[in-house]
N, C-alpha and C. Protein backbone atom coordinates (compact mmCIF):
# COMPACT_ATOMS: atom_id res chain seq x y z
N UNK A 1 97.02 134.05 87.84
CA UNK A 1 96.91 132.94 88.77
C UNK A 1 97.29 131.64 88.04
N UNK A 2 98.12 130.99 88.91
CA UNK A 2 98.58 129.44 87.84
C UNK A 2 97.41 128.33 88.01
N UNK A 3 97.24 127.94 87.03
CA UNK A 3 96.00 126.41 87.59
C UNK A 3 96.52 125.36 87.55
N UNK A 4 95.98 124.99 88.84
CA UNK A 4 96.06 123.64 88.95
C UNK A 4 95.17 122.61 88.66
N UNK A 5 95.88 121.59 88.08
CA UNK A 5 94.61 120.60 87.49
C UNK A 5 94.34 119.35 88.41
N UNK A 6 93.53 118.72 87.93
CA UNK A 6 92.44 118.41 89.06
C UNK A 6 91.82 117.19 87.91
N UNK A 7 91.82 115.67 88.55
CA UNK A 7 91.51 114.55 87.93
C UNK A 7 90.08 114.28 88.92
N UNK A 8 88.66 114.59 88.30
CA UNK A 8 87.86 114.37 89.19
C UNK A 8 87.45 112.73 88.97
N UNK A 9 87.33 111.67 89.38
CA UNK A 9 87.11 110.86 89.02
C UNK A 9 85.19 110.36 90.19
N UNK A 10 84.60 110.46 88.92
CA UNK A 10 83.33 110.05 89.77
C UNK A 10 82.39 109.19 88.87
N UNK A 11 82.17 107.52 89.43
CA UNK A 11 81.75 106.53 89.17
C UNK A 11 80.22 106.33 89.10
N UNK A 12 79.62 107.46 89.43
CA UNK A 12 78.34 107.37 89.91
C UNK A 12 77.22 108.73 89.13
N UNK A 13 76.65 108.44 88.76
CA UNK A 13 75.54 109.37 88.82
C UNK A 13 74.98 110.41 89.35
N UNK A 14 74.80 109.98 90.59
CA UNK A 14 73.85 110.76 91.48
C UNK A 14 75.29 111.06 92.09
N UNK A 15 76.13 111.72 91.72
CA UNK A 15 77.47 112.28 92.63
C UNK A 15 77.19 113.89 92.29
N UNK A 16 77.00 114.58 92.98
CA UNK A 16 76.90 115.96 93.35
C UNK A 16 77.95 116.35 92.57
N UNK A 17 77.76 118.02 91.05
CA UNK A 17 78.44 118.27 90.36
C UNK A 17 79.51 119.71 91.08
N UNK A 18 80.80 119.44 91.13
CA UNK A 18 81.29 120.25 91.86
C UNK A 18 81.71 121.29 91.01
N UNK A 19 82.16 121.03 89.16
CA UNK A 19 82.82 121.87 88.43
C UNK A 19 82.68 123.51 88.86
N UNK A 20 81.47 124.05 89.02
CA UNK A 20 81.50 124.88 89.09
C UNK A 20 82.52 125.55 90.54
N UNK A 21 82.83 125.05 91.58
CA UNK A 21 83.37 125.03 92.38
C UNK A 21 84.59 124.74 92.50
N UNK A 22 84.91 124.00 91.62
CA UNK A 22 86.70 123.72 91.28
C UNK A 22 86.88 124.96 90.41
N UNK A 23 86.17 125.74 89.38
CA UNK A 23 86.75 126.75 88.72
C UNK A 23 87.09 127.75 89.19
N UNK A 24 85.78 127.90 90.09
CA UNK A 24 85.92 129.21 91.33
C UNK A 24 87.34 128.99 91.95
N UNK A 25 87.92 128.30 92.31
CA UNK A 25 89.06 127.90 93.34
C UNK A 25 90.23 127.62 92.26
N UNK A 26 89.78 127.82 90.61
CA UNK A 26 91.13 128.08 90.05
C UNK A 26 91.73 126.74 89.55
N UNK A 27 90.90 125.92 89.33
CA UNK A 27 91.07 124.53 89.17
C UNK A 27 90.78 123.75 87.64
N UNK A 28 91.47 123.31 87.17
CA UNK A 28 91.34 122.80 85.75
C UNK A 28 91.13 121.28 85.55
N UNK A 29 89.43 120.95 85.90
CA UNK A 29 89.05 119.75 86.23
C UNK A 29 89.37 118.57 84.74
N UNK A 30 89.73 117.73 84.86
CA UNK A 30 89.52 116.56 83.96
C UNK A 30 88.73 115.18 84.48
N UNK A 31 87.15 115.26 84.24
CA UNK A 31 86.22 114.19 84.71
C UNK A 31 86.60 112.88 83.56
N UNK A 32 86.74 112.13 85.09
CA UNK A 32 86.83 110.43 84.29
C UNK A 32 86.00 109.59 85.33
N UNK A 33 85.43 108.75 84.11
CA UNK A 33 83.74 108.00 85.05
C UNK A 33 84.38 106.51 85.12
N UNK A 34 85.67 105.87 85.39
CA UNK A 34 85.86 104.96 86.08
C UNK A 34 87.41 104.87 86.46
N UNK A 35 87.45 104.22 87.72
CA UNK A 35 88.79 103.77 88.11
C UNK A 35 90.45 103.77 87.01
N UNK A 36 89.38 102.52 85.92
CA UNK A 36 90.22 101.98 85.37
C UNK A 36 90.67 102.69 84.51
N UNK A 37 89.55 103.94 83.66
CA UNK A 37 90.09 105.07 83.05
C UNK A 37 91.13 106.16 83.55
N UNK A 38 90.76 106.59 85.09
CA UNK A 38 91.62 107.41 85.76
C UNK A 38 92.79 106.91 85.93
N UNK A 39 93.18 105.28 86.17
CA UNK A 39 94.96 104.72 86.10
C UNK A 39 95.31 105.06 84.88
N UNK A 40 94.45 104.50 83.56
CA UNK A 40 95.28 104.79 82.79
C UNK A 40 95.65 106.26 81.76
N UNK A 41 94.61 107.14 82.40
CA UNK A 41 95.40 108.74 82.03
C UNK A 41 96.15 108.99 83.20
N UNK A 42 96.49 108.63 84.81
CA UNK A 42 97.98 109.10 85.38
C UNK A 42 98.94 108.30 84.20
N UNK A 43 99.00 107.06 83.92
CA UNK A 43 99.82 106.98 83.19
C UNK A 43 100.41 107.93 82.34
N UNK A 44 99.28 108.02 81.07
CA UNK A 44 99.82 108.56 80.34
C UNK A 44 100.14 110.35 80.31
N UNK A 45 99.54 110.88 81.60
CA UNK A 45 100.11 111.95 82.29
C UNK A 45 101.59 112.30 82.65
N UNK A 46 101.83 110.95 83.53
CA UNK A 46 103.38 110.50 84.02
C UNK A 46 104.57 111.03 82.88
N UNK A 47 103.61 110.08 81.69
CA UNK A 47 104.60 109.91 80.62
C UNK A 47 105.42 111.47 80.38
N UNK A 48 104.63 112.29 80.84
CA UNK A 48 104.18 113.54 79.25
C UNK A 48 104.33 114.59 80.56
N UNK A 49 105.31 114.19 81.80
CA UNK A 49 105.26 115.32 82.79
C UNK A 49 104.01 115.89 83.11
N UNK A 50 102.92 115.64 83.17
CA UNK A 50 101.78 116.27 83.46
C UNK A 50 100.80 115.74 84.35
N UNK A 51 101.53 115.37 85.82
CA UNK A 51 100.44 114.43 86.68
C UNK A 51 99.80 115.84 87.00
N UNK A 52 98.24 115.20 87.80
CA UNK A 52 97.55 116.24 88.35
C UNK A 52 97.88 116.80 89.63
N UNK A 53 97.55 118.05 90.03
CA UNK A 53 98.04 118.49 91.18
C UNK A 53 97.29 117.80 92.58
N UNK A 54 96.02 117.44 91.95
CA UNK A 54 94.80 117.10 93.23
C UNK A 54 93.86 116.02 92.17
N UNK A 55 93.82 115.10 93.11
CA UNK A 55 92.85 113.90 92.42
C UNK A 55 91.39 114.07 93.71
N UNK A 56 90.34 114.11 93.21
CA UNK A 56 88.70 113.84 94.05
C UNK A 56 88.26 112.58 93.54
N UNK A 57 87.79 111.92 94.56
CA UNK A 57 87.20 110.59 94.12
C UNK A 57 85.97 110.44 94.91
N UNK A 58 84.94 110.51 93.89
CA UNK A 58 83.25 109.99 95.04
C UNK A 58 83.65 108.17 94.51
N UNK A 59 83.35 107.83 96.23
CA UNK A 59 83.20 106.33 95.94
C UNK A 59 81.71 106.29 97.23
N UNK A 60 81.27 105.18 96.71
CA UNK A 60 80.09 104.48 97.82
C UNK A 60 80.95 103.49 99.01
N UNK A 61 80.69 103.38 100.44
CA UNK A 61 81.29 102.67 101.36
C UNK A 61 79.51 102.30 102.28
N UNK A 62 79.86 100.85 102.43
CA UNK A 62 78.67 100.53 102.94
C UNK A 62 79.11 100.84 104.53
């Protein structure tokens, strides 16, 4: 099976842990705990041919 990777980006704490659920489904998670970290690994992803296949983002909306 090929994996696809997977930029989970979650800012929060109390954000419900899915890993176990992205592996099941074959998924090769890379957790980053802010915005500004997740721009700058697409960058350096971009660079290096290696964007992710699927980005998840927990955000809060009032």
């Amino acid at each position: 099976m090929l994996t696809k990777n997977l930029f989970s980006i979650i800012e929060s704490p109390t954000h419900s842990n899915y890993t176990k659920l992205y592996n099941t489904r074959g998924f090769s998670e890379i957790k980053l705990h802010s915005m500004r970290k997740a721009i700058a690994e697409l960058k350096q992803a971009a660079l290096k041919k290696q964007t992710p296949d699927f980005i998840a983002v927990e955000f809060f909306s009032d």
